[in-house]
Each structure stands twice: as C-alpha cells, then as structure tokens.
N, C-alpha and C. Protein backbone atom coordinates (compact mmCIF):
# COMPACT_ATOMS: atom_id res chain seq x y z
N UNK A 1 -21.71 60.22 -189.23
CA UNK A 1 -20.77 59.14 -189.46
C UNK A 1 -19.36 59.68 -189.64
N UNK A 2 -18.98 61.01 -190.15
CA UNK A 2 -18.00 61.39 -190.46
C UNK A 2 -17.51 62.01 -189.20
N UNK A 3 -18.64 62.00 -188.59
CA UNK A 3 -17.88 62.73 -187.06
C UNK A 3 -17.38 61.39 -186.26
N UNK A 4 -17.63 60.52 -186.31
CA UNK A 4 -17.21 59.29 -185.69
C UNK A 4 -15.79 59.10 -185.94
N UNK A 5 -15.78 58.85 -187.43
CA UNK A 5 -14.77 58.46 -188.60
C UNK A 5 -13.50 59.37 -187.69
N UNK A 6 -14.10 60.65 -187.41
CA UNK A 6 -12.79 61.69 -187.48
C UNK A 6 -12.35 61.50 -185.50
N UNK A 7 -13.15 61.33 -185.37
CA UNK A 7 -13.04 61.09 -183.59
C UNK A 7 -11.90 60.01 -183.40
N UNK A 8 -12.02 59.00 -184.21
CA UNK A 8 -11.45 57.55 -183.80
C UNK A 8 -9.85 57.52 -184.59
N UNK A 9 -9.93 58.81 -185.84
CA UNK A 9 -8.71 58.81 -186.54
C UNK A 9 -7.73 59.77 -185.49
N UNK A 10 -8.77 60.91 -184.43
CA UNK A 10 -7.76 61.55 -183.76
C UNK A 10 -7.32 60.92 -182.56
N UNK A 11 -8.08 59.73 -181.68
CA UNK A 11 -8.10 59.02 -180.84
C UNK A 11 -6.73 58.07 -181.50
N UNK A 12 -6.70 57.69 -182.57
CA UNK A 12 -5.43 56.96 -182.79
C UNK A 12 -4.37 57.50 -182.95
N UNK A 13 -4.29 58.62 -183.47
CA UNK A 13 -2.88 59.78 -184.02
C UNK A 13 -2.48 59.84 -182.13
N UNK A 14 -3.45 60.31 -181.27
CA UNK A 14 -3.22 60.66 -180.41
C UNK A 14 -1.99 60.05 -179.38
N UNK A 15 -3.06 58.36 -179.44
CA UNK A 15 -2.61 57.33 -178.87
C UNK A 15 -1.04 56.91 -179.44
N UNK A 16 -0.78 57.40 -180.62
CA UNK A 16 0.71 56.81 -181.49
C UNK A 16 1.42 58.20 -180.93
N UNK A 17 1.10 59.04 -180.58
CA UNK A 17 1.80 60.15 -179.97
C UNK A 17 2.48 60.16 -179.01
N UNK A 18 1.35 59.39 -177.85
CA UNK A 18 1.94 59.11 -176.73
C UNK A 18 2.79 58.12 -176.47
N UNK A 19 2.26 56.88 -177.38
CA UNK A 19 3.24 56.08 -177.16
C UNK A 19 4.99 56.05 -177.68
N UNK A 20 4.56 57.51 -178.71
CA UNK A 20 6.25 57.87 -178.97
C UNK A 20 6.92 58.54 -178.22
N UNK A 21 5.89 59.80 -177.29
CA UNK A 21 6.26 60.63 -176.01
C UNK A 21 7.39 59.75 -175.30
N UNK A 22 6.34 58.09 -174.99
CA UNK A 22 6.45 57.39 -173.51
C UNK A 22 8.06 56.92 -174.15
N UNK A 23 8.09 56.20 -175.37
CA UNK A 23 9.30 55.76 -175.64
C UNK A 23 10.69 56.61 -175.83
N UNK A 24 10.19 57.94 -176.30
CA UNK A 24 11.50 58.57 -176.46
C UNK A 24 11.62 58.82 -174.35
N UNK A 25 10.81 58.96 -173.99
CA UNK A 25 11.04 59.16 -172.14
C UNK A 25 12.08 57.96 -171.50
N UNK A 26 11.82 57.34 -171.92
CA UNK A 26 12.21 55.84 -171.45
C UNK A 26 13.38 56.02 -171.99
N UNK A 27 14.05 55.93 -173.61
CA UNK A 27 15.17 55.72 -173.71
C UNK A 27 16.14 56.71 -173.36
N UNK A 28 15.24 58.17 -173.18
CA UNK A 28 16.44 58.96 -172.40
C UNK A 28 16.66 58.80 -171.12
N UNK A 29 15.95 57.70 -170.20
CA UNK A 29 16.46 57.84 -168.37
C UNK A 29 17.08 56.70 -168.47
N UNK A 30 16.85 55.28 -169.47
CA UNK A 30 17.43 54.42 -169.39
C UNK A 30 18.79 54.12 -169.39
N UNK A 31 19.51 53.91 -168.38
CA UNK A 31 21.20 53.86 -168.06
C UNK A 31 21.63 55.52 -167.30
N UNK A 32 20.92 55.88 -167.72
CA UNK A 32 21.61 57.25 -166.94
C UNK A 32 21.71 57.46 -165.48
N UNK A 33 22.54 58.12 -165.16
CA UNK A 33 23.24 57.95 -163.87
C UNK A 33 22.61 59.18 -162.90
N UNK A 34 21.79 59.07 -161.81
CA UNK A 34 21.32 59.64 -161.18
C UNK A 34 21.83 60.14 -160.44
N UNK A 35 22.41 61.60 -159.79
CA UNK A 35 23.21 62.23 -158.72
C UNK A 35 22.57 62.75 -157.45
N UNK A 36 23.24 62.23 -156.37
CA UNK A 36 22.75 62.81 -155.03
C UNK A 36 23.69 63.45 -154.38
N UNK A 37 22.77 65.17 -154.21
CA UNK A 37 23.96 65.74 -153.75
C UNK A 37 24.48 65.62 -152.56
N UNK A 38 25.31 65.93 -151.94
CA UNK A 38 25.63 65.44 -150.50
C UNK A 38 25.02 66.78 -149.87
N UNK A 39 25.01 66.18 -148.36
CA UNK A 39 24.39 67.22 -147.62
C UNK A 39 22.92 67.02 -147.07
N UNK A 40 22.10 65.96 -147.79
CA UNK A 40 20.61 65.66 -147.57
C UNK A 40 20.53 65.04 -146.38
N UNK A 41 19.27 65.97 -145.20
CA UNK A 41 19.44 64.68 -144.46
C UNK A 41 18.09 63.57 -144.54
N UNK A 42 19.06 62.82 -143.73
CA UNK A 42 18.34 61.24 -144.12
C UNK A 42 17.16 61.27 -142.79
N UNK A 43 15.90 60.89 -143.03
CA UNK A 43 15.33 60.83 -141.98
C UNK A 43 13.93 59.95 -141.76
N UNK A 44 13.81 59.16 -141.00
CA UNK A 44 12.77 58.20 -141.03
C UNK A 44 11.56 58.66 -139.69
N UNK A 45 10.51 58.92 -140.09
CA UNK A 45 9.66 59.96 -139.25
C UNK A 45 9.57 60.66 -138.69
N UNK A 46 10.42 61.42 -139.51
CA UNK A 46 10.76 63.01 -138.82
C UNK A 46 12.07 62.95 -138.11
N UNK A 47 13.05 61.64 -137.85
CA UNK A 47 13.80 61.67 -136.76
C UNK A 47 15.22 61.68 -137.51
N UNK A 48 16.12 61.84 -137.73
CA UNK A 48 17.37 62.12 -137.88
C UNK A 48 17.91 60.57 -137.99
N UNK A 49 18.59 59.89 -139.20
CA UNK A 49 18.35 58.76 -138.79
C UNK A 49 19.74 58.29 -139.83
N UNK A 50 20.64 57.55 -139.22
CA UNK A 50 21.78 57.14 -140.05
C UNK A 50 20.90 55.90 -140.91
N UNK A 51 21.25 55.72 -142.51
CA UNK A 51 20.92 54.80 -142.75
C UNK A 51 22.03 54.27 -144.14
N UNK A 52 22.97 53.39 -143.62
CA UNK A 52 24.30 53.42 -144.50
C UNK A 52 23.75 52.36 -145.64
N UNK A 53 22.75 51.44 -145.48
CA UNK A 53 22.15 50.47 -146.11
C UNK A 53 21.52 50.77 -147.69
N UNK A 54 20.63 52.44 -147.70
CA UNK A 54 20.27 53.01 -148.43
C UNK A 54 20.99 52.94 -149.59
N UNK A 55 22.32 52.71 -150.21
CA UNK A 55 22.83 53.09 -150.88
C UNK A 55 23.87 51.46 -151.10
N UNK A 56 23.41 50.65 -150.29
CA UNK A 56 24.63 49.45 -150.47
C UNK A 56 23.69 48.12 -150.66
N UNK A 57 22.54 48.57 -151.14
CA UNK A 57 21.44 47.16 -152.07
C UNK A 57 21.82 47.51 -153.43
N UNK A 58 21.71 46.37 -154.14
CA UNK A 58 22.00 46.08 -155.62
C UNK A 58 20.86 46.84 -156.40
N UNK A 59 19.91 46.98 -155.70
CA UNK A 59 18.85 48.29 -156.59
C UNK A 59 18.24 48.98 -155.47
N UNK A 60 18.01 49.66 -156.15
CA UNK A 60 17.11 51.09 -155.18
C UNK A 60 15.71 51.33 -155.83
N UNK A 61 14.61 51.55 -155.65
CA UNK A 61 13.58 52.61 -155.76
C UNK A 61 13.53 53.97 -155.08
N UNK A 62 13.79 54.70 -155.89
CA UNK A 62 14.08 56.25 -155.96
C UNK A 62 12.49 56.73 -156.49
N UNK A 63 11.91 57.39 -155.30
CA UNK A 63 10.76 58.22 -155.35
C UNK A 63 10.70 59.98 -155.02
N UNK A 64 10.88 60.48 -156.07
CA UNK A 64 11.23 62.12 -155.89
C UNK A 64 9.47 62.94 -155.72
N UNK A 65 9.70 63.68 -154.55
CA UNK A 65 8.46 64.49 -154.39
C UNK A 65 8.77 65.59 -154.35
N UNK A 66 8.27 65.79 -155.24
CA UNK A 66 8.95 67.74 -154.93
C UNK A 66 7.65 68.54 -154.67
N UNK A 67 7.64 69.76 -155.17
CA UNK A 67 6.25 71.05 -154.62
C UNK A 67 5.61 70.77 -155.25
N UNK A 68 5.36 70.52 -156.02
CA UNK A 68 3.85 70.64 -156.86
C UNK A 68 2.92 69.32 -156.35
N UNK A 69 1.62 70.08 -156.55
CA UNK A 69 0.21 69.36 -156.26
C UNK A 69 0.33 69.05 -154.68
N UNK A 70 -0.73 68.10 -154.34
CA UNK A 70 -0.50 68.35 -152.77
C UNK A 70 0.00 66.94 -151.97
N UNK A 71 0.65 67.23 -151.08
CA UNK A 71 2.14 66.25 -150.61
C UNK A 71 1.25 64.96 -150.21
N UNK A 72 0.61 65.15 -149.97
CA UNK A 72 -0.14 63.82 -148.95
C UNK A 72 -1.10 62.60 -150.16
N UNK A 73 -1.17 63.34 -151.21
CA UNK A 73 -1.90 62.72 -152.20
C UNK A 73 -0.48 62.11 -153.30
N UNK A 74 0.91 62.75 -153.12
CA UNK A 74 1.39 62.39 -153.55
C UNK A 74 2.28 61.18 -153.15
N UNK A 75 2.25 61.35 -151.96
CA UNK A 75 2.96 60.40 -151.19
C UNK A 75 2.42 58.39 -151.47
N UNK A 76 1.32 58.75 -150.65
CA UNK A 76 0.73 57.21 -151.26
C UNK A 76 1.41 56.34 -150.06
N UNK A 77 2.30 56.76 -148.76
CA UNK A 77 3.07 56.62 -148.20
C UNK A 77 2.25 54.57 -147.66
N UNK A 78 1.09 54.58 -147.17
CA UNK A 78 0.67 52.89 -146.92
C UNK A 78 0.73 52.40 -148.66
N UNK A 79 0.56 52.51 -149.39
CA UNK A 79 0.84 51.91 -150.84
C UNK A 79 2.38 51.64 -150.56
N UNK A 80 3.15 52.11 -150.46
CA UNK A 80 4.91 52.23 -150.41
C UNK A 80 5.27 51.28 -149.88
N UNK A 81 4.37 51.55 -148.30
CA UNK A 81 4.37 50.55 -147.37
C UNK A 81 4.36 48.86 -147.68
N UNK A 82 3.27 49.04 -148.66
CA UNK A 82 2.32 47.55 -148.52
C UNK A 82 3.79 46.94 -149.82
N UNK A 83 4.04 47.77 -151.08
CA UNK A 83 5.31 47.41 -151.57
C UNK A 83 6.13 46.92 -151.37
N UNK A 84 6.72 47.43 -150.00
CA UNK A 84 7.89 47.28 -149.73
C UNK A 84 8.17 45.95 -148.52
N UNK A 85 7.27 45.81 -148.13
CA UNK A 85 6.86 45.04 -147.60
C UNK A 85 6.73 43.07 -148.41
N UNK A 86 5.99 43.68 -149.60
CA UNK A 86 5.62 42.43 -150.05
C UNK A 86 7.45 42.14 -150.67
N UNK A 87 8.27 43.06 -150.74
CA UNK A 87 9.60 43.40 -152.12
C UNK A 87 10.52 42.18 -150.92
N UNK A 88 10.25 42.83 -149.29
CA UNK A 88 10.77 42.26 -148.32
C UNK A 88 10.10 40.29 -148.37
N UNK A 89 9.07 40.30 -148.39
CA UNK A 89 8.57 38.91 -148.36
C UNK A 89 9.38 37.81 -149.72
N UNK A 90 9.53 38.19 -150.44
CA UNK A 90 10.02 38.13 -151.71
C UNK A 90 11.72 38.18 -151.76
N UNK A 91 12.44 38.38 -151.01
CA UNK A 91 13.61 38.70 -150.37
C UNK A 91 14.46 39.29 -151.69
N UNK A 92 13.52 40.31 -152.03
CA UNK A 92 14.16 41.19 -153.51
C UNK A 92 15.26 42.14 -152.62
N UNK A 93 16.24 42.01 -153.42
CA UNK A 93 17.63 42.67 -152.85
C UNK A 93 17.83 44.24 -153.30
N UNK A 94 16.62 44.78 -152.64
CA UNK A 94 15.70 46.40 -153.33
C UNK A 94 15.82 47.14 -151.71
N UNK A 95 16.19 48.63 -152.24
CA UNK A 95 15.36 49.31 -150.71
C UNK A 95 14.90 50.70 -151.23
N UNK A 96 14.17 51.48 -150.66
CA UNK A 96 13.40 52.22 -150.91
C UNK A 96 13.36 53.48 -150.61
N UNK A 97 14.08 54.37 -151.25
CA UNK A 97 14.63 55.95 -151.18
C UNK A 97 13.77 56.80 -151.42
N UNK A 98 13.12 57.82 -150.60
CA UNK A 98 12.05 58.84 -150.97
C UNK A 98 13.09 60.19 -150.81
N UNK A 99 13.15 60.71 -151.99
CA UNK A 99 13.55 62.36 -151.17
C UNK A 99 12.29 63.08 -151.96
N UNK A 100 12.39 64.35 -150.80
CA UNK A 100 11.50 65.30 -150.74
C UNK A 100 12.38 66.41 -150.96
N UNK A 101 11.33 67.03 -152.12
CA UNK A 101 11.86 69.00 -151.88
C UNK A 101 10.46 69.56 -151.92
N UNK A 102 10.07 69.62 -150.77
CA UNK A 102 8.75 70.11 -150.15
C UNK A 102 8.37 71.27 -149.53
N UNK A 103 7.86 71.89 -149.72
CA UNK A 103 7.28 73.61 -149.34
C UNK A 103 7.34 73.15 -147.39
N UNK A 104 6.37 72.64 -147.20
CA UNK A 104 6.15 72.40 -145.76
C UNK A 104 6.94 71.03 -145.28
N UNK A 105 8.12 70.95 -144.16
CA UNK A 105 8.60 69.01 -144.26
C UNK A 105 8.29 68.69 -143.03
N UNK A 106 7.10 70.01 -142.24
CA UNK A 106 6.37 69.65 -140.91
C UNK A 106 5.17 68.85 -141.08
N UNK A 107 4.24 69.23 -142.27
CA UNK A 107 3.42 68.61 -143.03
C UNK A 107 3.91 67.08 -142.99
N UNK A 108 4.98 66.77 -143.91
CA UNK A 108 5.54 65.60 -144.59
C UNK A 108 5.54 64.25 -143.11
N UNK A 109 6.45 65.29 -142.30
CA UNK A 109 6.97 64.41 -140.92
C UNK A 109 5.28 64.04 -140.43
N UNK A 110 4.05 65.49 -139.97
CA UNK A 110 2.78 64.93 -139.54
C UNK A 110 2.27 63.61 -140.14
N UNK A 111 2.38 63.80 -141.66
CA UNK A 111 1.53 62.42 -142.22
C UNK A 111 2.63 61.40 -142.36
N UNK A 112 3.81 61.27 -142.03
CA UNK A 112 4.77 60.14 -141.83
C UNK A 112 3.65 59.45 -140.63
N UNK A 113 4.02 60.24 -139.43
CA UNK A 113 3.52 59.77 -138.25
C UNK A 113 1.95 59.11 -138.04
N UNK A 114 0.96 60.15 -138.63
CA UNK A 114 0.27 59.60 -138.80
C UNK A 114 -0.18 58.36 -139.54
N UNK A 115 0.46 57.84 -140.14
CA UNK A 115 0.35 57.00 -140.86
C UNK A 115 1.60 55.51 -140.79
N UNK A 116 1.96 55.76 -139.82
CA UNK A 116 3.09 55.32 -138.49
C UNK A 116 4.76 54.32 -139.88
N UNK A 117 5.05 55.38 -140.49
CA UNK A 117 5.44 54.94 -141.93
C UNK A 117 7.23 55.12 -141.24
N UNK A 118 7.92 54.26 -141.98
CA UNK A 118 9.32 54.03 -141.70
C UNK A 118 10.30 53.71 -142.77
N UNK A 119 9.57 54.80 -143.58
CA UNK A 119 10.24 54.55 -144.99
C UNK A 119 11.39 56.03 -145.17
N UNK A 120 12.63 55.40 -145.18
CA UNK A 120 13.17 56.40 -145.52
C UNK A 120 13.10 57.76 -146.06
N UNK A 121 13.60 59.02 -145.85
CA UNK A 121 13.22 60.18 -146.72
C UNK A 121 14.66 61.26 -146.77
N UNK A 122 14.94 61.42 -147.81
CA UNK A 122 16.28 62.38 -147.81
C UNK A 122 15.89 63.58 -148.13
N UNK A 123 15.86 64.57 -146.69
CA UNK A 123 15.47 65.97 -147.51
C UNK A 123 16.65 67.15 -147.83
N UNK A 124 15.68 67.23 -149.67
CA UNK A 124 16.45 68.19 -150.18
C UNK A 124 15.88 69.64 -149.88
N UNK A 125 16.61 70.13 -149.23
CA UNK A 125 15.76 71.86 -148.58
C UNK A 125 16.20 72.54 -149.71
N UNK A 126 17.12 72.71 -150.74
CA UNK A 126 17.73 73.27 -151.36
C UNK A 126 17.11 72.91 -153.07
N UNK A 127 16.66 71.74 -153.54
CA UNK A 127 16.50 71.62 -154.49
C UNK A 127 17.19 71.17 -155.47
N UNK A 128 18.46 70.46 -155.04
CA UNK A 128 20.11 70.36 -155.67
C UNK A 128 19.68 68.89 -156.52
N UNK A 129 18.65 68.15 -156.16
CA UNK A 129 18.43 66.59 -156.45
C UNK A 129 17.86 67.05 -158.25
N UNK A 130 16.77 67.88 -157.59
CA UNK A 130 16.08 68.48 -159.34
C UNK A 130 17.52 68.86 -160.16
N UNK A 131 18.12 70.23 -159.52
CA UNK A 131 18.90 70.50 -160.44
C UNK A 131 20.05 69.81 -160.99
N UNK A 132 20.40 68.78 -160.09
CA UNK A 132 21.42 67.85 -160.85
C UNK A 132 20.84 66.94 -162.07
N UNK A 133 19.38 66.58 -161.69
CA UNK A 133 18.95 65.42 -162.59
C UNK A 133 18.20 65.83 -163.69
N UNK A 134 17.37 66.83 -163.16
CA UNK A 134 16.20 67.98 -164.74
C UNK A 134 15.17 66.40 -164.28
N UNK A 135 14.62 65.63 -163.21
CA UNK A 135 13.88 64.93 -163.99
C UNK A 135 12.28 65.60 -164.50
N UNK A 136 11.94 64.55 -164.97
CA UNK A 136 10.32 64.73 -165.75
C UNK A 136 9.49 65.60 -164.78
N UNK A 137 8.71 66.57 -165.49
CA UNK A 137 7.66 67.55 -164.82
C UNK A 137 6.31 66.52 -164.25
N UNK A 138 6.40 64.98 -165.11
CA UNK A 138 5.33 64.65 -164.39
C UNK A 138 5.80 63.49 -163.78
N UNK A 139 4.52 64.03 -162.79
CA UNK A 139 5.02 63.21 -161.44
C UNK A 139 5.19 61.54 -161.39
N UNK A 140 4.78 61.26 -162.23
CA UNK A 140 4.54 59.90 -162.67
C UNK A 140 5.18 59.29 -163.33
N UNK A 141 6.57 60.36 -164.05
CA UNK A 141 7.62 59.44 -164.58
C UNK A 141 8.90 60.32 -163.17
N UNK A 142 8.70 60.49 -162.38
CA UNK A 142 9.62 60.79 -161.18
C UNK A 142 10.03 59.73 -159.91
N UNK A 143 9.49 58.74 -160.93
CA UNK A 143 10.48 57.16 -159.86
C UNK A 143 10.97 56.27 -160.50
N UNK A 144 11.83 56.00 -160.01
CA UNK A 144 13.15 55.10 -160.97
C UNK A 144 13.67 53.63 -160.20
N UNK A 145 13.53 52.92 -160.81
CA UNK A 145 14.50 51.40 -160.55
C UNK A 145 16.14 52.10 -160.64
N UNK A 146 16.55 51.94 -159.39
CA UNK A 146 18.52 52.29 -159.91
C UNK A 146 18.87 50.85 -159.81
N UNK A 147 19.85 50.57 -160.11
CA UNK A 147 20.97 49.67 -160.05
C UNK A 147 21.91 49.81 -159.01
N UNK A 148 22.92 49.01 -158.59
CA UNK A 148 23.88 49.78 -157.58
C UNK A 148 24.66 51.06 -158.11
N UNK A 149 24.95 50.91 -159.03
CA UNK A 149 25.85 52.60 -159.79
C UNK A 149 25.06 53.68 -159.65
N UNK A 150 23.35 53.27 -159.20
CA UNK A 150 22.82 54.85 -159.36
C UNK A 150 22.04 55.23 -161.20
N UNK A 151 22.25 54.11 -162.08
CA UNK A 151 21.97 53.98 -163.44
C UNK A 151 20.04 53.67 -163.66
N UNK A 152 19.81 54.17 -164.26
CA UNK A 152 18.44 53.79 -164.23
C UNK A 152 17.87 52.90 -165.21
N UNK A 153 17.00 51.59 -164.61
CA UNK A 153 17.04 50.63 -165.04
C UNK A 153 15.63 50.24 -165.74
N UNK A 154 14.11 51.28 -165.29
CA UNK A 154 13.37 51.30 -165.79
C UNK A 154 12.95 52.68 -165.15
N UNK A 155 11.47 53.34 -165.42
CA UNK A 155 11.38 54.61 -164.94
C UNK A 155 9.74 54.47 -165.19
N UNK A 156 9.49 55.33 -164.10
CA UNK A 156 7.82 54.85 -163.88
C UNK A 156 7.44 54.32 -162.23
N UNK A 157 6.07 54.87 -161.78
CA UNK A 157 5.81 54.41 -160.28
C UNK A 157 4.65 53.35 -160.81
N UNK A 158 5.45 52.21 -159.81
CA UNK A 158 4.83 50.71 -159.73
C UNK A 158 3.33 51.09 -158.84
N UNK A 159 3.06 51.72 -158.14
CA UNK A 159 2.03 51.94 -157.72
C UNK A 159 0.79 51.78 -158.53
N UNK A 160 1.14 53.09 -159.75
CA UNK A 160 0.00 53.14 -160.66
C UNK A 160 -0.22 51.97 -161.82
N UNK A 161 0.86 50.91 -162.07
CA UNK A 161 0.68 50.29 -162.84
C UNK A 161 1.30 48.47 -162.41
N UNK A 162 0.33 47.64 -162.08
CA UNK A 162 0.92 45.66 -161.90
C UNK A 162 1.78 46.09 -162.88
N UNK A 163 1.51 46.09 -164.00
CA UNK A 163 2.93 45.67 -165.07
C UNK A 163 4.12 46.35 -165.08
N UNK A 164 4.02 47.56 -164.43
CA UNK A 164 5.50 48.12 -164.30
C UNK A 164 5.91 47.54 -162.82
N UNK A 165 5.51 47.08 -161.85
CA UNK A 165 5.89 46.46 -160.42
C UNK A 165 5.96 45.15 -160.96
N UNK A 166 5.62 44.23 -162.08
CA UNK A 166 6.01 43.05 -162.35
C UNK A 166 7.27 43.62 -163.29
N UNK A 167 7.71 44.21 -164.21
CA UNK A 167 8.70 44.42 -164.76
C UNK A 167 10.05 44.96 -163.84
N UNK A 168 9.58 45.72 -162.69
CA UNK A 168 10.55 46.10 -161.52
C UNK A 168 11.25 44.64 -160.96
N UNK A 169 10.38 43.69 -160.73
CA UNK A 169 10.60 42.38 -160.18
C UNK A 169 11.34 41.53 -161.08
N UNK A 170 11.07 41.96 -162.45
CA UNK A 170 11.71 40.76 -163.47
C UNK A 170 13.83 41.37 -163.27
N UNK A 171 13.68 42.64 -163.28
CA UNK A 171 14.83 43.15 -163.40
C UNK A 171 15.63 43.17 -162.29
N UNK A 172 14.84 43.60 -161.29
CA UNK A 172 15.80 42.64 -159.60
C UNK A 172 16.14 41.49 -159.47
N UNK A 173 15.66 40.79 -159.78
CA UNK A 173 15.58 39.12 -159.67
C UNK A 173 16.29 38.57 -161.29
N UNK A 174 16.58 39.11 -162.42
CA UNK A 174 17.43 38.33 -163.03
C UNK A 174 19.05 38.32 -162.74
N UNK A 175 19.48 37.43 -163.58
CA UNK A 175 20.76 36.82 -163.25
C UNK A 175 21.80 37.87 -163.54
C-alpha cells in the first residue's frame, strides 16, 4: 500500500513539474521576435522557387527541422499537407514556413517528391536560423504561430495536439 501511496505522490510532483517546465517554455517564446537570416534559399520540391507571399500573411506557421532524429519521421510532410489545406478551406489568413538545417537536403527534396508535397522550405545549410533563435532542443516545442512582426503568438506543433490547432485557429481568426 505504501508503494502505491509513494508511486501516485511521485506521479503528481512529476506532473506539477512539467506543467511548470511547459509554462515557464511558453512565457519565454511568447512575443518574442523570431530572426531569419538572409541568404536561405526558398524552395518548394526541391526547385528554387520565389515565394514573396511567405512573409506578407498576417501569421505564419514556422516549422524548424533541424539534424536530429530521422528527417522523414520528422517531417509529417501529408499531416502539413492535410493542415494546410483544411487552414486554406477555412480562409485563415496563415501560410506555412518549413526551414530545414538537415544533414542530407537530397533526402528532404526525395521525400518532398515522393510524397508530391508543395509546402514551402527555406534551407538553412549554415545553421544561422538555430543560432539566431537558441530554439527548444525538443522537437515538439520547435513550431511557432508568428504574427506579421515575426513575434510568437503560441508555440507548440498542432499536429500532435486538436487543442493546440484549435487554439492556433482561435488566435488567427480573432479581431
């Protein structure tokens, strides 16, 4: 019984841990101003691709992939898809920024194609996106709602969670 007792007291300390982790995370990306260095190029399946639009919607989703773990599991690239898509049905005034700082971006371009995806990608060959911003080591707080200034408005991938893609929606769509 006392092993129970002590299981459920560390299961809660734990749980109040994280949820102070998640909050102090949050209030440090919240408003802060995200930098892109110049020089990235912009490219939509592998192809070299002007896209002046990227940067002139009233919000952005900013999805950073960098080296770690493996690119194709991180991508999620038909999830993005099916997003951005529904963000479009919805006529949310959002568009959808992926940069990569990726070991292989022959890899990246193969499973673009394969997966016949037309979602923007700014590659950083250099790594200048990390070092301007320091963001989070996990990968899962490495996507951001911007604003037009580039300010971050919530932080977290809507993928893994309805309630953070319904909270993305509440904040595009208010007045």
């Amino acid at each position: 019984m006392k092993i129970i007792g002590l299981f459920i007291l560390l299961t809660l300390i734990s749980c109040n841990s994280r949820k102070k982790e998640l909050r102090q995370l949050v209030d440090e990306w919240t408003n802060k101003e995200i930098l892109f260095p110049e020089g990235m190029e912009t490219r939509v399946s592998g192809r070299d691709t002007a896209c002046p639009e990227l940067f002139a919607s009233p919000y952005k989703i900013l999805n950073y992939i960098d080296t770690s773990g493996c690119t194709e599991c991180r991508l999620k690239l038909q999830e993005w898809e099916m997003l951005r898509q529904e963000a479009e049905s919805l006529h949310l005034p959002v568009t959808f920024i992926f940069v990569a700082w990726v070991k292989n971006y022959d890899e990246l371009e193969t499973i673009q194609h394969m997966l016949h995806s037309n979602l923007p990608f700014l590659y950083d060959r250099e790594g200048k996106m990390q070092q301007l911003n320091h963001f989070p080591d996990n990968p899962a707080f490495q996507t951001f709602l911007l604003d037009s200034d580039n300010r971050v408005q919530a932080i977290g991938n809507p993928l893994e969670n309805d309630r953070l893609w319904e909270l993305y929606r509440q904040i595009i769509t208010r007045p």
